[in-house]
Protein backbone atom coordinates (compact mmCIF):
# COMPACT_ATOMS: atom_id res chain seq x y z
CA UNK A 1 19.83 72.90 -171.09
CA UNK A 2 20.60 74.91 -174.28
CA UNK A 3 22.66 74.18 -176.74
CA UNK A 4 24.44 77.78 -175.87
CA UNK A 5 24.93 76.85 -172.24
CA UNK A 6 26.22 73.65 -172.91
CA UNK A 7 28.86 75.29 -175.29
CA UNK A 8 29.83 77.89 -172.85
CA UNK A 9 30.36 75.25 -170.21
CA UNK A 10 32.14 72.91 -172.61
CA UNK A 11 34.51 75.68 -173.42
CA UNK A 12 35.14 76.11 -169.41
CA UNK A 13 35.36 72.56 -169.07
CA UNK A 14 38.43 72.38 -171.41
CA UNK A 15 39.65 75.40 -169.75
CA UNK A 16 39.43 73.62 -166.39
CA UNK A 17 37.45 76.28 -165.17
CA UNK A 18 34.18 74.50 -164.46
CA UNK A 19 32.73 73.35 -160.72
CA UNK A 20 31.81 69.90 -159.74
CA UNK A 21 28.17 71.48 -160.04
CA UNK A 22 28.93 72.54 -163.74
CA UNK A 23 30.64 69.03 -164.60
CA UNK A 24 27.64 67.03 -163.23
CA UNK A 25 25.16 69.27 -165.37
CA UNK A 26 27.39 68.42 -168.34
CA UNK A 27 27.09 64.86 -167.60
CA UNK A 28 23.60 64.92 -166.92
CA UNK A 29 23.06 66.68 -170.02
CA UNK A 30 25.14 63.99 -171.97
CA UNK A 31 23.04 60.99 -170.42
CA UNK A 32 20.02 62.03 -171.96
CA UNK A 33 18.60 61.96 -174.96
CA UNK A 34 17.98 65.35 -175.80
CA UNK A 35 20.79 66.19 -177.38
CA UNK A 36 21.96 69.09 -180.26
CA UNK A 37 23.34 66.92 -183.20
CA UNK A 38 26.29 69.41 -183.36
CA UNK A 39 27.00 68.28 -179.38
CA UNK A 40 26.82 64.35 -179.69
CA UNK A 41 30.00 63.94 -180.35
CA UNK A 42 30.75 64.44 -177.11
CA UNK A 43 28.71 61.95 -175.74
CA UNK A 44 31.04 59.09 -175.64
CA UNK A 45 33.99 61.00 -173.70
CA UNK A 46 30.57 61.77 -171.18
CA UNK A 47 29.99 58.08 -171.18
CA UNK A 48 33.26 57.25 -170.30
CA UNK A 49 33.99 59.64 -167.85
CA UNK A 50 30.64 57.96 -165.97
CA UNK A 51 32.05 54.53 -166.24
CA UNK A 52 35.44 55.96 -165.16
CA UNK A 53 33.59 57.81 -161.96
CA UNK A 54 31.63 54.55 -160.91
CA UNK A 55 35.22 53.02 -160.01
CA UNK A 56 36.01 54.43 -156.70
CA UNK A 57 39.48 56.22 -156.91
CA UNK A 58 41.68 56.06 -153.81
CA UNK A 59 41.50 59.23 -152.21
CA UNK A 60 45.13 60.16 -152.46
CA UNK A 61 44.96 60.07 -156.06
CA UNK A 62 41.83 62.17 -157.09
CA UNK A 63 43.07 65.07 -157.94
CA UNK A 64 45.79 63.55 -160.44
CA UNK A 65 42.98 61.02 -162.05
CA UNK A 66 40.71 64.90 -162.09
CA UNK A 67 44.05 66.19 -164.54
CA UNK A 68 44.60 63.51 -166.20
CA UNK A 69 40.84 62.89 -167.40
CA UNK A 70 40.76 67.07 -168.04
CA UNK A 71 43.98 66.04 -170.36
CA UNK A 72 42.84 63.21 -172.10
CA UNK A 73 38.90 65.31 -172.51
CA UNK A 74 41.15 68.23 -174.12
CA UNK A 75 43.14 65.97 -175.99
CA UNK A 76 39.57 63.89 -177.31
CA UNK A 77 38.03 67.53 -177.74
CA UNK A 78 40.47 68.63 -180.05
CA UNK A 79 40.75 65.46 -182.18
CA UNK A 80 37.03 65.83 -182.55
CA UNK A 81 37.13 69.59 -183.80
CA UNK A 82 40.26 68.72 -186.06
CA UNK A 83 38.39 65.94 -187.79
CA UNK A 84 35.13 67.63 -188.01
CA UNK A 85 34.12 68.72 -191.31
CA UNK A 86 34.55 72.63 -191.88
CA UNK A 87 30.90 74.05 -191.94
CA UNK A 88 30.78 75.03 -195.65
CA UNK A 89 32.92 73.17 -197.28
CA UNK A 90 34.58 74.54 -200.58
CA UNK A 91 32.16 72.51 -203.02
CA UNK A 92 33.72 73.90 -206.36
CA UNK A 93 37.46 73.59 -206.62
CA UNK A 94 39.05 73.58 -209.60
CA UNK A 95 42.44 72.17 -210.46
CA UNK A 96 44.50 72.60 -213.62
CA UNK A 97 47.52 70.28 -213.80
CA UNK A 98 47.73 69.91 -210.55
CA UNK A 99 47.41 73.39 -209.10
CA UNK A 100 44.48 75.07 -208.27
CA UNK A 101 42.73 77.76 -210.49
CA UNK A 102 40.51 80.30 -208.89
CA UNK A 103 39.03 80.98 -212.85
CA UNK A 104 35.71 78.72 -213.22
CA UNK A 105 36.01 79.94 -216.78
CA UNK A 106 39.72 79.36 -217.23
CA UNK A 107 39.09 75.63 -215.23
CA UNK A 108 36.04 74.72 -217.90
CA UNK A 109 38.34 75.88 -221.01
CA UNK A 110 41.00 73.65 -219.63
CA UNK A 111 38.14 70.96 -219.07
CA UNK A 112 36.77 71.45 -222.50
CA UNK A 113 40.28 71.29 -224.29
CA UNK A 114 41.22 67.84 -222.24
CA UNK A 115 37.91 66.41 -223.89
CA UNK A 116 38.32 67.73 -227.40
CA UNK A 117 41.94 65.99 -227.21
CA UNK A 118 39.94 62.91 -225.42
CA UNK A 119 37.46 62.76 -228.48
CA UNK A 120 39.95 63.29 -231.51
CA UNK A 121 41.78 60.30 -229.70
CA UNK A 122 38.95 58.14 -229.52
CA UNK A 123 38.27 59.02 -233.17
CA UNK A 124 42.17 57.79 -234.38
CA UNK A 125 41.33 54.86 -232.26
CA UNK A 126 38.50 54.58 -234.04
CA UNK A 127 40.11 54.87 -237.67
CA UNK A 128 42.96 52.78 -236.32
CA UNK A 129 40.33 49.83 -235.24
CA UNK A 130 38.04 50.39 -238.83
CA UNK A 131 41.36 50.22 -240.61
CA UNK A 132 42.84 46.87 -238.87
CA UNK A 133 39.07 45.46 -240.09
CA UNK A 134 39.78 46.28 -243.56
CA UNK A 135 43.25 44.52 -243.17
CA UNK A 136 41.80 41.48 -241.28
CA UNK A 137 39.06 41.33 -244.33
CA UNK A 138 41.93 41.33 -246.93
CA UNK A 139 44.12 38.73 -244.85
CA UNK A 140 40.78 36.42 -244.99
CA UNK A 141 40.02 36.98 -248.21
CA UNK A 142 43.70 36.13 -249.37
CA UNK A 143 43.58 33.02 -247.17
CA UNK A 144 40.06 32.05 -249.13
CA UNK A 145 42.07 33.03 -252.32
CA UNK A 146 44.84 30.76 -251.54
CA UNK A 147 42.89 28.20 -250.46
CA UNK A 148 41.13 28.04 -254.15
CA UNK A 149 44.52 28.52 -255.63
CA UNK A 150 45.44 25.72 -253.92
CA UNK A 151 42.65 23.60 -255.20
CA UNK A 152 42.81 24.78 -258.23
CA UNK A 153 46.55 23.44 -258.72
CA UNK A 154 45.20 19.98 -257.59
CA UNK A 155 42.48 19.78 -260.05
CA UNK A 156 45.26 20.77 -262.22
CA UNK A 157 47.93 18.14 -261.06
CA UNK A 158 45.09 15.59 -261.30
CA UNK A 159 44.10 16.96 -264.78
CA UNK A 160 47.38 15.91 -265.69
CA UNK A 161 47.36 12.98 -264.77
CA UNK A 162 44.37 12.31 -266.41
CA UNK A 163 45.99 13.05 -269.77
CA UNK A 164 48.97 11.23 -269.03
CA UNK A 165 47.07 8.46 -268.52
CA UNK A 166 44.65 8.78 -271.41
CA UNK A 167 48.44 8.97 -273.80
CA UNK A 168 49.70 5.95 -272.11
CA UNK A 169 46.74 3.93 -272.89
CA UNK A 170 46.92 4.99 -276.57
């Protein structure tokens, strides 16, 4: 069957408008394998619907089971067609603080002014990082420094005492 048919008696279907004729070529067409990608995702409602006809119904009670599958087919139709994709979706949209611009131009200016303000922060970061290097330098070197300061005052405590002793033993 066509892929146009099958529409057309999908549509009906949903309508309730379709014959127990029509609703068996619909199922037959959804048990085989030949199907339209844009139709398979109504194979699974067709698959249940079989496993749903192969439990015999009492007889009173057909025609409300007939409604309430037609219901719950609608109701599975239309939650398919809501979450389908839309066929060409917008690829390009631009948004500018939260609201969308229409302007490719104006949406790249915006774009290219974000990034300039990106890169001249990276740069203080930058500076700010090269600078707290320099002071981390210094701090070592003053720690070196006082560590020879300090070493030099014990060489000159113990020079001291040197000559202390050296006067005592005069």
């Amino acid at each position: 069957m066509n892929e146009q048919k099958v529409n057309e008696l999908l549509r009906r279907y949903f309508d309730g408008a379709t014959s127990l004729d029509e609703e068996r070529e619909l199922q037959r067409c959804f048990a085989g394998e030949d199907i339209p990608d844009s139709l398979k995702a109504y194979r699974p409602m067709f698959a249940f619907f079989a496993e749903e006809r192969a439990i015999e119904p009492a007889a009173h009670s057909v025609r409300l089971n007939r409604a309430i599958v037609a219901g719950i087919a609608a109701s599975i139709a239309i939650l398919l067609l809501v979450g389908l994709p839309k066929a060409q979706p917008d690829l390009y949209a631009y948004y500018v603080d939260g609201q969308r611009v229409y302007d490719e131009a104006a949406a790249i200016e915006s774009a290219a002014g974000r990034l300039q303000m990106l890169a001249a922060s990276v740069q203080k970061a930058r500076d700010s990082m090269g600078a707290f290097a320099k002071l981390q330098e210094s701090n070592q070197s003053l720690q070196q420094f006082g560590k020879i300061s300090s070493a030099y005052r014990t060489m000159e405590e113990a020079g001291a005492k040197i000559r202390e002793g050296v006067k005592h033993e005069e």
